[in-house]
PDB file of N, CA and C in Angstrom:
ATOM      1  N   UNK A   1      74.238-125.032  99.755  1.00  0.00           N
ATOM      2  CA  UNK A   1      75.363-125.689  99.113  1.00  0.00           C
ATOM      3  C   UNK A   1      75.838-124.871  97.922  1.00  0.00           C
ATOM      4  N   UNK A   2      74.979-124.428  97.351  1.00  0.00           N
ATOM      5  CA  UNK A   2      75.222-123.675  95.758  1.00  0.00           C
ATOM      6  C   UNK A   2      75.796-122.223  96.125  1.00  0.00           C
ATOM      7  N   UNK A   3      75.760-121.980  97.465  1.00  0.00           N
ATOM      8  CA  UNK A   3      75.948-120.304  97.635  1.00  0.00           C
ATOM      9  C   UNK A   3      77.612-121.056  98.097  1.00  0.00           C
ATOM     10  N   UNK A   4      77.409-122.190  98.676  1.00  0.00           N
ATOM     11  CA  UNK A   4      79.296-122.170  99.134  1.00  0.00           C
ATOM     12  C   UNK A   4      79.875-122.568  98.307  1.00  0.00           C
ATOM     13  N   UNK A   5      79.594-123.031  97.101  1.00  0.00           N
ATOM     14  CA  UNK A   5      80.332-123.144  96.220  1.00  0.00           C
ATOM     15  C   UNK A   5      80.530-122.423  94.912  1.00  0.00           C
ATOM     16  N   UNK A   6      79.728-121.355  94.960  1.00  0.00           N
ATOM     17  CA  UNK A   6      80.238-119.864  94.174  1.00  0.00           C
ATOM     18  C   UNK A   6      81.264-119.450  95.078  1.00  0.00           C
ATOM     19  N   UNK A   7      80.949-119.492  96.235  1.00  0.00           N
ATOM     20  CA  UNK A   7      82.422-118.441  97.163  1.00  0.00           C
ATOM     21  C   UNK A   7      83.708-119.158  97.215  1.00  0.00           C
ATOM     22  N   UNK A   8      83.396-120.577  97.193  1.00  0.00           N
ATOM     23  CA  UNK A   8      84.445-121.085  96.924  1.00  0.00           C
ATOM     24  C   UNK A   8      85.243-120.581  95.203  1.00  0.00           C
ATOM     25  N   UNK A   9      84.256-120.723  93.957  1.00  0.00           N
ATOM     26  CA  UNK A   9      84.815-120.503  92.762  1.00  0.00           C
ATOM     27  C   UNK A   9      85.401-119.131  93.117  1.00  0.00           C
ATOM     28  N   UNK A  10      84.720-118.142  93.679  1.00  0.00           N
ATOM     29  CA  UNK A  10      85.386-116.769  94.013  1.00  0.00           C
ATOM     30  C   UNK A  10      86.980-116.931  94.457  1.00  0.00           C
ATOM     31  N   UNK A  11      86.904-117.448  95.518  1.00  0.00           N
ATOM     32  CA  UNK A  11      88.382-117.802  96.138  1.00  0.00           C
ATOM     33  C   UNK A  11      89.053-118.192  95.493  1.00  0.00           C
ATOM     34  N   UNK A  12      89.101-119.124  94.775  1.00  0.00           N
ATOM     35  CA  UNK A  12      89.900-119.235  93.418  1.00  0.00           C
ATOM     36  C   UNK A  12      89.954-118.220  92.420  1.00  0.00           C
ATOM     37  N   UNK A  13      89.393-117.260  91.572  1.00  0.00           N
ATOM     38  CA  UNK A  13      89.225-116.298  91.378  1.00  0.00           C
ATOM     39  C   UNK A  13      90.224-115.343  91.610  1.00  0.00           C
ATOM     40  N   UNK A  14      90.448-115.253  93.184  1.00  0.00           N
ATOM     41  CA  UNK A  14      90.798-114.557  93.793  1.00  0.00           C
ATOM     42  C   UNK A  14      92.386-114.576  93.991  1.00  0.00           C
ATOM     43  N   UNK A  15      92.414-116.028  94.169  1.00  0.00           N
ATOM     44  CA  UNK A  15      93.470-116.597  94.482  1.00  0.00           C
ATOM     45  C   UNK A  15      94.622-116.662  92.974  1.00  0.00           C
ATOM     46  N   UNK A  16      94.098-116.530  91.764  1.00  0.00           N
ATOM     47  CA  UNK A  16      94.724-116.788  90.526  1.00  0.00           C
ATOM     48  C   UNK A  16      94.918-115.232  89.980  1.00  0.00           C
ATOM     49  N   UNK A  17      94.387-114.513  90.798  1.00  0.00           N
ATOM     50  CA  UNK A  17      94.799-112.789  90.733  1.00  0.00           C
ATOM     51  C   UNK A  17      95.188-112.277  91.264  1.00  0.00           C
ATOM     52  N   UNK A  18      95.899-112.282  92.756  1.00  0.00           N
ATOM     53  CA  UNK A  18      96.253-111.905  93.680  1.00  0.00           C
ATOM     54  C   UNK A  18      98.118-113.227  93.433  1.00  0.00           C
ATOM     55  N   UNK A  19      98.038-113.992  93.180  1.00  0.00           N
ATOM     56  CA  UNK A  19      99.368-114.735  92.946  1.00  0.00           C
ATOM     57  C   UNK A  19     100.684-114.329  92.085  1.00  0.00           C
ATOM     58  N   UNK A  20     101.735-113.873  92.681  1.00  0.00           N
ATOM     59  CA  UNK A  20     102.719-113.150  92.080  1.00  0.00           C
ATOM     60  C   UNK A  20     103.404-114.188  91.048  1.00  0.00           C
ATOM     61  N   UNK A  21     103.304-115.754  91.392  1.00  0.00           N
ATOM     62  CA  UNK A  21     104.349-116.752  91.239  1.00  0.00           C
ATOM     63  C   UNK A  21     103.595-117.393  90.395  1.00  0.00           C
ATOM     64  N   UNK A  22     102.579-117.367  89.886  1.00  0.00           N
ATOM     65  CA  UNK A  22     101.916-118.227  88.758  1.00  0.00           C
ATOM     66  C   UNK A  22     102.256-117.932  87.157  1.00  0.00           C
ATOM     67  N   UNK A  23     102.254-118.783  86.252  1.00  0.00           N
ATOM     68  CA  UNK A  23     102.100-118.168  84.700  1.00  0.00           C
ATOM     69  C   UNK A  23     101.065-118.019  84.484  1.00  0.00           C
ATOM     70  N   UNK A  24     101.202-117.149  83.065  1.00  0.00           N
ATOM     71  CA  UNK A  24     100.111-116.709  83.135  1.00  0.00           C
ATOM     72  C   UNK A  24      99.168-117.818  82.566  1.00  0.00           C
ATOM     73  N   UNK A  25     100.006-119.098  81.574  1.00  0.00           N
ATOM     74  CA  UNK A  25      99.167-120.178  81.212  1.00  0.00           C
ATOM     75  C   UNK A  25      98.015-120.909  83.005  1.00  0.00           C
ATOM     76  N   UNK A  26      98.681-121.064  83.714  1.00  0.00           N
ATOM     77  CA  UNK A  26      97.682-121.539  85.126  1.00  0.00           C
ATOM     78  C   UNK A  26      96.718-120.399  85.651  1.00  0.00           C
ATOM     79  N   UNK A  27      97.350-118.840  85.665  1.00  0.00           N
ATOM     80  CA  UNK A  27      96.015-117.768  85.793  1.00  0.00           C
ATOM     81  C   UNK A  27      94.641-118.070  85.228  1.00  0.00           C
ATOM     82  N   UNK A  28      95.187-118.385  84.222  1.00  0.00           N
ATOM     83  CA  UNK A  28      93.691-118.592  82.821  1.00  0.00           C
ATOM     84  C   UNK A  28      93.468-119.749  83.527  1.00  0.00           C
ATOM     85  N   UNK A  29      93.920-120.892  83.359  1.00  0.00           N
ATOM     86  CA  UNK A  29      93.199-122.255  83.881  1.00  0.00           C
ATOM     87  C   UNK A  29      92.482-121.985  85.074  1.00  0.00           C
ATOM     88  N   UNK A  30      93.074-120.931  86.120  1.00  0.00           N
ATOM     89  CA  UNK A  30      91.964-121.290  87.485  1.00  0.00           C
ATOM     90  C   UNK A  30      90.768-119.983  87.457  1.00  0.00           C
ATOM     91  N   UNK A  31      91.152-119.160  85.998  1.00  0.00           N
ATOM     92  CA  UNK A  31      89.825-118.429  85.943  1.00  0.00           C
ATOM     93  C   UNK A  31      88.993-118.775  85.207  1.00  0.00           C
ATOM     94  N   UNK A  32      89.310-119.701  84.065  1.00  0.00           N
ATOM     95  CA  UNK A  32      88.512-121.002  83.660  1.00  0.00           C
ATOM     96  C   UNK A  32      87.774-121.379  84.638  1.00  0.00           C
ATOM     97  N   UNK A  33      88.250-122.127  84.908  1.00  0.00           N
ATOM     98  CA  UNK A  33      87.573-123.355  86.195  1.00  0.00           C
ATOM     99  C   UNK A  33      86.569-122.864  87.336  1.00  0.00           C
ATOM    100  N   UNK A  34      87.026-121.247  87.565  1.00  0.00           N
ATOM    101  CA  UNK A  34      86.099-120.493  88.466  1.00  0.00           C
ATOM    102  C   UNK A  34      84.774-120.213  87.829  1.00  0.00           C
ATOM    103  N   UNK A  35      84.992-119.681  86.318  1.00  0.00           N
ATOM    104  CA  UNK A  35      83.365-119.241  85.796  1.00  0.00           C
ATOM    105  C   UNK A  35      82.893-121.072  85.201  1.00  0.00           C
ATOM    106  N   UNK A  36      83.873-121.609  85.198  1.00  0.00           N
ATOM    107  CA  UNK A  36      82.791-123.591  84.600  1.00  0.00           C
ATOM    108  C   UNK A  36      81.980-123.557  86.252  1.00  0.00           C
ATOM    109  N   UNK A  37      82.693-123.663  86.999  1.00  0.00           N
ATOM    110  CA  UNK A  37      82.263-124.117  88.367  1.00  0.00           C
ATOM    111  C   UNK A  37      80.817-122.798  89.022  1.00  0.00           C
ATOM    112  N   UNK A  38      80.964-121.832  88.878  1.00  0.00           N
ATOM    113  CA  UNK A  38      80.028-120.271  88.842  1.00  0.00           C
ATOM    114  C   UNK A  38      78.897-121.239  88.005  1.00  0.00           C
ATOM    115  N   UNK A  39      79.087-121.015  86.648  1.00  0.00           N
ATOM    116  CA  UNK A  39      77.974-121.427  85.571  1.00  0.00           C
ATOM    117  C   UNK A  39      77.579-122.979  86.249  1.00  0.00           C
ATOM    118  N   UNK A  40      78.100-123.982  86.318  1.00  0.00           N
ATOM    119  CA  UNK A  40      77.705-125.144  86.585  1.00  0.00           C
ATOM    120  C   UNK A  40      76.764-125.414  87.526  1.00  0.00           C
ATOM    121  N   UNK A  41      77.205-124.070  89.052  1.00  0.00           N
ATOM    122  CA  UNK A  41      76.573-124.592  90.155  1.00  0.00           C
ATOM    123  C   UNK A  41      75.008-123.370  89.631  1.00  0.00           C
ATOM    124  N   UNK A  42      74.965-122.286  89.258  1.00  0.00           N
ATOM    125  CA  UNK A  42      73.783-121.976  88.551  1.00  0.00           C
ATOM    126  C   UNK A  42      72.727-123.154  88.127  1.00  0.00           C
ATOM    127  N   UNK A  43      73.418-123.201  86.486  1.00  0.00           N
ATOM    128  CA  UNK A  43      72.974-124.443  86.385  1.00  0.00           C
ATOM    129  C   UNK A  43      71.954-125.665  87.274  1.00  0.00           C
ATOM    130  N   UNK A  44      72.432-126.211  87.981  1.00  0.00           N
ATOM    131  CA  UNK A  44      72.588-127.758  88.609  1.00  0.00           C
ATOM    132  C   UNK A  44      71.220-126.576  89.914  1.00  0.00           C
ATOM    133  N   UNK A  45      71.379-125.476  90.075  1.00  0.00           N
ATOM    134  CA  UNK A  45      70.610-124.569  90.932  1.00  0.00           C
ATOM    135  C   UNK A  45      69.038-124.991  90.023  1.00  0.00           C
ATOM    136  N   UNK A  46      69.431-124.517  88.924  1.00  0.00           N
ATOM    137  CA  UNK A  46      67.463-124.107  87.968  1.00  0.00           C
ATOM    138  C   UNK A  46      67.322-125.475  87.861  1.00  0.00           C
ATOM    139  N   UNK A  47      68.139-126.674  87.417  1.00  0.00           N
ATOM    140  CA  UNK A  47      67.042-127.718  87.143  1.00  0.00           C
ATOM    141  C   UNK A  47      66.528-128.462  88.480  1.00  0.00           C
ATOM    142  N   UNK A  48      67.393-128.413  89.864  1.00  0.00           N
ATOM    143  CA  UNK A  48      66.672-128.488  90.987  1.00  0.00           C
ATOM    144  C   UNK A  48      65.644-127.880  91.227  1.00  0.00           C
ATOM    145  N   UNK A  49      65.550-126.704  91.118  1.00  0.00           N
ATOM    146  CA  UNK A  49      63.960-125.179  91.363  1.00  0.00           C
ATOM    147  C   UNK A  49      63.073-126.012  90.158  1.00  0.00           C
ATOM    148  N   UNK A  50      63.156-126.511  89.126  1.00  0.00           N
ATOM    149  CA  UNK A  50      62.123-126.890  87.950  1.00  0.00           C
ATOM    150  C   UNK A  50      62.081-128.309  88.770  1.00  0.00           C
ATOM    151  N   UNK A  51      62.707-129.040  88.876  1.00  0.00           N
ATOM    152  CA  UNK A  51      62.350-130.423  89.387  1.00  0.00           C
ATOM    153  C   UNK A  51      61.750-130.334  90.991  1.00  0.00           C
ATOM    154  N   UNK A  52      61.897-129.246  91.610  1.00  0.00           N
ATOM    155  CA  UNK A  52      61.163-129.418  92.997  1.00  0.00           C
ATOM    156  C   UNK A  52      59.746-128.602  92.672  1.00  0.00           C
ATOM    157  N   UNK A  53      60.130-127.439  92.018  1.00  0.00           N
ATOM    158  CA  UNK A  53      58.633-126.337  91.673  1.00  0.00           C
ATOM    159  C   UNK A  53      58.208-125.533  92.437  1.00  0.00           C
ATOM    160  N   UNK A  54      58.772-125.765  93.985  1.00  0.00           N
ATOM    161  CA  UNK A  54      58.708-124.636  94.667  1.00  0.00           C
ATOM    162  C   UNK A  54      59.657-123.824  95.194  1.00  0.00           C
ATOM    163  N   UNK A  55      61.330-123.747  94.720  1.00  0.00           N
ATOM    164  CA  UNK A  55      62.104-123.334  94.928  1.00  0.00           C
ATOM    165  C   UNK A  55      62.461-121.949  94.501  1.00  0.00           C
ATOM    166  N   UNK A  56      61.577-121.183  93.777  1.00  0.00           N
ATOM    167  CA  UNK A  56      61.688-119.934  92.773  1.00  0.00           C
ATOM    168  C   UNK A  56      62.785-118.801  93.712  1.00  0.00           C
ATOM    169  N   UNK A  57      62.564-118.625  95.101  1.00  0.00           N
ATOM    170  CA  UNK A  57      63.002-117.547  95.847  1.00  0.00           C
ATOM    171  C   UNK A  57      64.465-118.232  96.074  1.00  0.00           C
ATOM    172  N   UNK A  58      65.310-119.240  96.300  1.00  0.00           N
ATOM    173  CA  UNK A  58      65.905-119.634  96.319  1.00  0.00           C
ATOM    174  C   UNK A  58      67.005-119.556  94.627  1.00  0.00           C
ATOM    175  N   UNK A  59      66.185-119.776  93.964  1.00  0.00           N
ATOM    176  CA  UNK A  59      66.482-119.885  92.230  1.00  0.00           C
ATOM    177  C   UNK A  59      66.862-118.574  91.959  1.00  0.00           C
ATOM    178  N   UNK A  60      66.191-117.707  92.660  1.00  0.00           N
ATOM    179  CA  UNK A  60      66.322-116.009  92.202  1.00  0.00           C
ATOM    180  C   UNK A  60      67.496-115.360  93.197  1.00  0.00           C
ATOM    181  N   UNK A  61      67.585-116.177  94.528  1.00  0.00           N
ATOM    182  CA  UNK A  61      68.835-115.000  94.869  1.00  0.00           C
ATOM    183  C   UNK A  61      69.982-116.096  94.628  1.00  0.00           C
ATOM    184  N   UNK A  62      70.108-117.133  94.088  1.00  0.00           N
ATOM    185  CA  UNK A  62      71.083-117.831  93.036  1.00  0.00           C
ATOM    186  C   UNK A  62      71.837-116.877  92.066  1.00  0.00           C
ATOM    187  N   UNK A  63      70.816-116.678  91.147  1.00  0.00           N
ATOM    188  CA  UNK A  63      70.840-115.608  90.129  1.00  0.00           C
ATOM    189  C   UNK A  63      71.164-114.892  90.159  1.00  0.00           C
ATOM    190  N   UNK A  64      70.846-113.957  91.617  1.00  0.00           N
ATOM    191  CA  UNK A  64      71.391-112.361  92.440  1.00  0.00           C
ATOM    192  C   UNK A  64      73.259-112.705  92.254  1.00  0.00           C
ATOM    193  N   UNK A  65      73.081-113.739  93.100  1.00  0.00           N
ATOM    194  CA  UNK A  65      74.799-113.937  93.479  1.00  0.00           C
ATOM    195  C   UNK A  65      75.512-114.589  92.330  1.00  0.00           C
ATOM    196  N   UNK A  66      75.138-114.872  91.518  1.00  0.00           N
ATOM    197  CA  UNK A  66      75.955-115.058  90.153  1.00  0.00           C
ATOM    198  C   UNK A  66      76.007-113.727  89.942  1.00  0.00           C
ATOM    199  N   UNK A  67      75.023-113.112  89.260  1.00  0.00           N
ATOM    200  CA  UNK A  67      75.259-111.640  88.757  1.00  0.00           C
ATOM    201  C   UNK A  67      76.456-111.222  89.318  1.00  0.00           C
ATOM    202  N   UNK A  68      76.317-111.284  90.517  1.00  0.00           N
ATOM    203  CA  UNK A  68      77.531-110.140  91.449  1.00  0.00           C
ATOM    204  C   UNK A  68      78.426-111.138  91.203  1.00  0.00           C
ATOM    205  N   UNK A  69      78.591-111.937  91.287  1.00  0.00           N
ATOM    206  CA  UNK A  69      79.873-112.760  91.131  1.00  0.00           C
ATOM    207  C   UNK A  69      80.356-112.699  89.708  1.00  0.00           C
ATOM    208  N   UNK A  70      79.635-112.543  88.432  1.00  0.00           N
ATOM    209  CA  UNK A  70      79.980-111.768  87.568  1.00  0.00           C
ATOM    210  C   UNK A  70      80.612-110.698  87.173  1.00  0.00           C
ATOM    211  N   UNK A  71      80.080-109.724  87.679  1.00  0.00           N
ATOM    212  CA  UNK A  71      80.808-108.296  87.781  1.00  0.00           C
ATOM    213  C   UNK A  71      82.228-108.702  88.622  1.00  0.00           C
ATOM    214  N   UNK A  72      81.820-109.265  89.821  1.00  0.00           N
ATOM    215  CA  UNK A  72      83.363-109.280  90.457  1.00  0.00           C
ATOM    216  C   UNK A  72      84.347-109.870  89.552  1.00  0.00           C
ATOM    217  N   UNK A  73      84.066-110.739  88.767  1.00  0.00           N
ATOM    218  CA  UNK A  73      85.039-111.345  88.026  1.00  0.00           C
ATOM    219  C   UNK A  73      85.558-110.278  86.836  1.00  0.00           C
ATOM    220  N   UNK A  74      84.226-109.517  86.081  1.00  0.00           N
ATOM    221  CA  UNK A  74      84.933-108.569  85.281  1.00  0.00           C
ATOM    222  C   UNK A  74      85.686-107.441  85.524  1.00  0.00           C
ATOM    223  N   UNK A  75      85.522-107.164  87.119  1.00  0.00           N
ATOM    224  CA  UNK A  75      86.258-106.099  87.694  1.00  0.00           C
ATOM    225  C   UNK A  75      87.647-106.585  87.589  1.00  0.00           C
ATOM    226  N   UNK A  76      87.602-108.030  88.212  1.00  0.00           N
ATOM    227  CA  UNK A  76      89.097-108.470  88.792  1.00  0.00           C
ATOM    228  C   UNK A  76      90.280-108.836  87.205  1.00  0.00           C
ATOM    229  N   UNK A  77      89.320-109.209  86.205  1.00  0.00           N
ATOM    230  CA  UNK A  77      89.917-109.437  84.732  1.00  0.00           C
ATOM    231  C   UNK A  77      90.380-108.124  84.265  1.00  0.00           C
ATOM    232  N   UNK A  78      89.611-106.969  84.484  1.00  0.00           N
ATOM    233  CA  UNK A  78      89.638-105.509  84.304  1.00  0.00           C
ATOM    234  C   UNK A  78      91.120-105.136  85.171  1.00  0.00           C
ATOM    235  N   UNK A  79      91.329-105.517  86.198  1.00  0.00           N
ATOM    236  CA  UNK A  79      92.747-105.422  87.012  1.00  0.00           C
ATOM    237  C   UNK A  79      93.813-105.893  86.551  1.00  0.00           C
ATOM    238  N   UNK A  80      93.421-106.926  86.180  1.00  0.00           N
ATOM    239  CA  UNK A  80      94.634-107.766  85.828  1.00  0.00           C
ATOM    240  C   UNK A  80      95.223-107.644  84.056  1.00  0.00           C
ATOM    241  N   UNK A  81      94.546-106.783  83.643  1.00  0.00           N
ATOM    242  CA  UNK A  81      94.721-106.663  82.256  1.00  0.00           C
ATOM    243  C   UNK A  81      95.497-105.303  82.729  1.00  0.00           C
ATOM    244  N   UNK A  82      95.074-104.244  83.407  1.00  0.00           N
ATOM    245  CA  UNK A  82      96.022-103.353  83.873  1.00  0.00           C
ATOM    246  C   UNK A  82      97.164-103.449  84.230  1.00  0.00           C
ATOM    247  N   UNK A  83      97.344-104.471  85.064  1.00  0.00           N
ATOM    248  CA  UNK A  83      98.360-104.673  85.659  1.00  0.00           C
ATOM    249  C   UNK A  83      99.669-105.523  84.678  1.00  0.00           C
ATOM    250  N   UNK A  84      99.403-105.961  83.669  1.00  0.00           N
ATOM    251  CA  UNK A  84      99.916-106.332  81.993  1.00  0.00           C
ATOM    252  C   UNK A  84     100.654-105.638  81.859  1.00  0.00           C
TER     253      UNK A  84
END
């Protein structure tokens, strides 16, 4: 569940950088909403792994795919400041 809903925050992400027809006030709101929703589902990830206790391998490639979903986001912020 937590891995489809980083790809989902991605798609949005994606979708608020790739859009010719947006301002730039709604860009920010849906790249907001992509890293609350990124961080949240992290989040809501570790206190499940601490409340079950045996979830650690699960907890860790969580972590993996935030990271990368991190960078992707600073790449795509890195674009779009170019493209300014």
């Amino acid at each position: 569940i937590a891995a489809s809903i980083l790809e989902a925050s991605m798609k949005i992400l994606g979708f608020s950088v790739r859009s010719k027809n947006l301002k730039g006030t709604y860009e920010k709101v849906l790249r907001d909403a992509s890293v609350a929703i990124a961080a949240g589902t992290t989040i809501m990830a570790d206190r499940m792994a601490i409340g079950e206790g045996g979830n650690q391998d699960i907890l860790e490639e969580l972590r993996e795919e935030n990271a990368r979903l991190r960078t992707s986001q600073e790449d795509t912020n890195r674009k779009m400041e170019e493209l300014k």
